[in-house]
Protein backbone atom coordinates (compact mmCIF):
# COMPACT_ATOMS: atom_id res chain seq x y z
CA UNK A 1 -9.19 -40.37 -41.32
CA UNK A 2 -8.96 -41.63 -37.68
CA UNK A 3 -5.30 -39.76 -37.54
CA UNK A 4 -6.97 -36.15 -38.74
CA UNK A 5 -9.74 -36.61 -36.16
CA UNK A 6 -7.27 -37.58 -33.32
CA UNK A 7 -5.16 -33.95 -34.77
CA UNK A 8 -8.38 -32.02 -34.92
CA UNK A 9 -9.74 -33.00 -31.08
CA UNK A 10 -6.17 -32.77 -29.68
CA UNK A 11 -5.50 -29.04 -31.20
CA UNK A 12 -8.82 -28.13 -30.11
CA UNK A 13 -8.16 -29.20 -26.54
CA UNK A 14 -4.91 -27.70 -26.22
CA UNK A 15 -6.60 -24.49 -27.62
CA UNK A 16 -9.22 -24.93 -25.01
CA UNK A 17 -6.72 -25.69 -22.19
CA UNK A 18 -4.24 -23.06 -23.02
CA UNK A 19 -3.53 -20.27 -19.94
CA UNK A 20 -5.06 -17.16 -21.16
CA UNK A 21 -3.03 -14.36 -21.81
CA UNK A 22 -6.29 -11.88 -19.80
CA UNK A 23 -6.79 -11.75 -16.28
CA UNK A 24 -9.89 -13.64 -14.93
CA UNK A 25 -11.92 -12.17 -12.85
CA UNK A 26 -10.94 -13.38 -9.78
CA UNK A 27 -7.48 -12.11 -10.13
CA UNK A 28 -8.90 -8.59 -10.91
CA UNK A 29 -10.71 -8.65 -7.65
CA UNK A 30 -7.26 -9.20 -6.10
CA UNK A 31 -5.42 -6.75 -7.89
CA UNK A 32 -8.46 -4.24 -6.33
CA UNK A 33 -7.99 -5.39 -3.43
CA UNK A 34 -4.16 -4.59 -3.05
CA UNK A 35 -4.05 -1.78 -5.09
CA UNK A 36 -7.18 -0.17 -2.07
CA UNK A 37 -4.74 -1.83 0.83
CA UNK A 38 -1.83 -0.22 -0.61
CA UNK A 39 -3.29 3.15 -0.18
CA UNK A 40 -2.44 3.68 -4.21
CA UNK A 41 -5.94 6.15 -4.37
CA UNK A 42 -4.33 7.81 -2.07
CA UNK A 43 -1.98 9.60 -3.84
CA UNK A 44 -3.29 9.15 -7.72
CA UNK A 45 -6.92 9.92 -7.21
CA UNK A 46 -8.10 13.56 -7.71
CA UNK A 47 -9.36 15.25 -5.35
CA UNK A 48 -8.17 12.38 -2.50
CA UNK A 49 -5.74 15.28 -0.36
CA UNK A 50 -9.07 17.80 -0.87
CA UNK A 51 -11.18 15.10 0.98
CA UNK A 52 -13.10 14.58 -1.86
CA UNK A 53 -11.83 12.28 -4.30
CA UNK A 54 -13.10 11.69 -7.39
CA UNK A 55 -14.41 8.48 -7.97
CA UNK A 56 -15.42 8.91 -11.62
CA UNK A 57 -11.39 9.30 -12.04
CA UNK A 58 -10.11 6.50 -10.02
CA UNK A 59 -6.50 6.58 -10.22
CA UNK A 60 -5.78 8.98 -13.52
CA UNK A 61 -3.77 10.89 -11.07
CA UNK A 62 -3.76 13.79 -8.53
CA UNK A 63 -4.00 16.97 -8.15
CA UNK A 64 -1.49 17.32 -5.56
CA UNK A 65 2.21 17.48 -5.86
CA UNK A 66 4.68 16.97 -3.31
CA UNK A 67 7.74 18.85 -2.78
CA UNK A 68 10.80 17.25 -1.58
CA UNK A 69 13.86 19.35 -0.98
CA UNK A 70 16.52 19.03 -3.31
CA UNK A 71 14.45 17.11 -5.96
CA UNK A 72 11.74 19.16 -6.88
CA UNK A 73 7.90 18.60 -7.10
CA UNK A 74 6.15 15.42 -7.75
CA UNK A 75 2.49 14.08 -7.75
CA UNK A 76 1.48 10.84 -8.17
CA UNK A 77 0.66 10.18 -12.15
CA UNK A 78 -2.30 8.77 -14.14
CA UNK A 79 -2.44 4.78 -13.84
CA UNK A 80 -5.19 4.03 -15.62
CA UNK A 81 -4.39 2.53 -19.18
CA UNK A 82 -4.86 6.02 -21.56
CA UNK A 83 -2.40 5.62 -24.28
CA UNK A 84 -1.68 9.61 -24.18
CA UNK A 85 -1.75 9.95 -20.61
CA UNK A 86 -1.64 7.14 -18.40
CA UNK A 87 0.02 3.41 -18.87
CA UNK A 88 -1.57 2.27 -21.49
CA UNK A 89 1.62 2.11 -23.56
CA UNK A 90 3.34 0.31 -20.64
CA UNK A 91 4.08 -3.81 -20.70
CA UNK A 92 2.66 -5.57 -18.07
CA UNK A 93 5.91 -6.47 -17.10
CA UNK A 94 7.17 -2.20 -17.42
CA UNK A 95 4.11 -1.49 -14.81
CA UNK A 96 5.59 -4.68 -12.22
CA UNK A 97 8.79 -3.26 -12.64
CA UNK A 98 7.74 -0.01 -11.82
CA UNK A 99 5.07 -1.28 -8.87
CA UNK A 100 8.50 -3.86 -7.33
CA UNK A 101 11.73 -1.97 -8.39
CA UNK A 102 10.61 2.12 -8.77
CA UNK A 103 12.15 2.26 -12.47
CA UNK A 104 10.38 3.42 -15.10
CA UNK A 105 10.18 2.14 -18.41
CA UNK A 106 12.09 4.67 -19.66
CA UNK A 107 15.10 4.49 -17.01
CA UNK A 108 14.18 6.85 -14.58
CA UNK A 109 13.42 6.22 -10.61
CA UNK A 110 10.76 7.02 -9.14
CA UNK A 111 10.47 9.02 -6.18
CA UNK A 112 11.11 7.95 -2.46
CA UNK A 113 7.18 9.49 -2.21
CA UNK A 114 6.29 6.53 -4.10
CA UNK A 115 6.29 3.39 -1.39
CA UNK A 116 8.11 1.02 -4.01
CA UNK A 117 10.81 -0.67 -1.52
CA UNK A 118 7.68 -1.61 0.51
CA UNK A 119 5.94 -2.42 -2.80
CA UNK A 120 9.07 -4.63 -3.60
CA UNK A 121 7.83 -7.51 -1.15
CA UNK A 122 4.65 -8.60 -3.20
CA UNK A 123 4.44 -11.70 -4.77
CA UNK A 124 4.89 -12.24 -7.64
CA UNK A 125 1.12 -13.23 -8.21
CA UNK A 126 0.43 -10.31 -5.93
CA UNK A 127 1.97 -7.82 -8.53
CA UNK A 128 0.17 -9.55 -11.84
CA UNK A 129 -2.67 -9.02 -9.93
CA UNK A 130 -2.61 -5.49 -8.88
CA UNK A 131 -1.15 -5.07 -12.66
CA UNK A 132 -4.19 -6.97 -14.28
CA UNK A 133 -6.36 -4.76 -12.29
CA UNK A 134 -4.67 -1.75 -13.71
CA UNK A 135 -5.14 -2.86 -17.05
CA UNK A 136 -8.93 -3.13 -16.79
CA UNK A 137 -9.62 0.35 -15.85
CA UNK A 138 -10.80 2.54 -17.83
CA UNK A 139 -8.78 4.69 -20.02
CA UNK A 140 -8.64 8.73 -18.94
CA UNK A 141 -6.99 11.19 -20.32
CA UNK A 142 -5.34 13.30 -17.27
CA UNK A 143 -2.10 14.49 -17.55
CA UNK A 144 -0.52 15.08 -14.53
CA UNK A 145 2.28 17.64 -14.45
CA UNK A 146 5.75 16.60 -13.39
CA UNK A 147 8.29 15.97 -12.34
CA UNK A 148 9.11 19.70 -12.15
CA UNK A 149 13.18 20.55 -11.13
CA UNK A 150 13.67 22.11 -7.96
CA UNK A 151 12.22 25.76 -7.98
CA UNK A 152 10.22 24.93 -11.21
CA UNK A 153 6.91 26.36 -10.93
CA UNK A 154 4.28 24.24 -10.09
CA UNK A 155 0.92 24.67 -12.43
CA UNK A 156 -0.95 22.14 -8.80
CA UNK A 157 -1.00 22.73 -5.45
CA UNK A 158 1.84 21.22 -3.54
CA UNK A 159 2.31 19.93 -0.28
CA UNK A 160 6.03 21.18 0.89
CA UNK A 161 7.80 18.06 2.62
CA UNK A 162 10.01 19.82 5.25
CA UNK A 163 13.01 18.27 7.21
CA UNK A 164 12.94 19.05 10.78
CA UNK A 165 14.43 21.68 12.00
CA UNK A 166 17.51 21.64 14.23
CA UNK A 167 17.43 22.89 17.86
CA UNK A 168 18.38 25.84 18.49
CA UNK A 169 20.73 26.43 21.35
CA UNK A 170 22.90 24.59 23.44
């Protein structure tokens, strides 16, 4: 008897002492905080390169698309965690990846508009953080359009990244 009681308590308290596999709340609050220091609104808010973003769709992606030359047209996508949409099919560990190293889950690099190799000096705690955040948004559907192939039209209005042009002249 005194052997099943001893099993019962201790499974309880590892139960009760076990990490937890969701973020606590304190670690969401972090993850806010970086993700607003990192500028990420910036470029996946609607409505942000209008001057007016849209704070009912916080991050499910702009409306602005960037053109680089030779790569085509790009605008930062939906991050909230829609399944159709946004990263809600994404790993926690796909969205780090993607936050620290620019590849997507599916193989692909992301931009050099996207500040990754800055990105890539968080901690480690820094990115579960911002990631745990993520997670906890709500889910919108926004599909952002992209990446389009150079002279693709674009369906957004883009912001043409130009090199600098080259004196002239002697």
């Amino acid at each position: 008897m005194f052997r099943i009681l001893f099993v019962i308590l201790w499974a309880g308290a590892a139960v009760l002492h076990a990490p937890s596999s969701r973020a606590d709340g304190a670690q969401i609050a972090r993850g806010k905080y970086l993700v607003t220091l990192a500028g990420c609104n910036d470029c996946h808010t609607p409505g942000h390169f209008f001057g007016k973003p849209d704070a009912t769709r916080e991050l499910a992606g702009s409306d602005v698309g960037f053109e680089v030359p030779g790569v085509g047209v790009v605008a930062g996508p939906n991050l909230t965690p829609d399944h159709e949409t946004g990263l809600g099919r994404w790993t926690a560990k796909q969205i780090a990846t993607a936050i620290r190293s620019g590849v997507r889950p599916d193989g692909r690099v992301l931009s050099s508009v996207m500040p990754w190799p800055a990105l890539a000096k968080l901690t480690q705690a820094d990115t579960d953080a911002m990631v745990a955040y993520l997670q906890q948004l709500p889910p919108i559907k926004n599909k952002v359009p992209g990446p389009l192939r150079v002279g693709e039209p674009a369906p957004i209005s883009t912001w043409k990244l130009m090199p600098p042009r080259k004196p002239s002249g002697g």
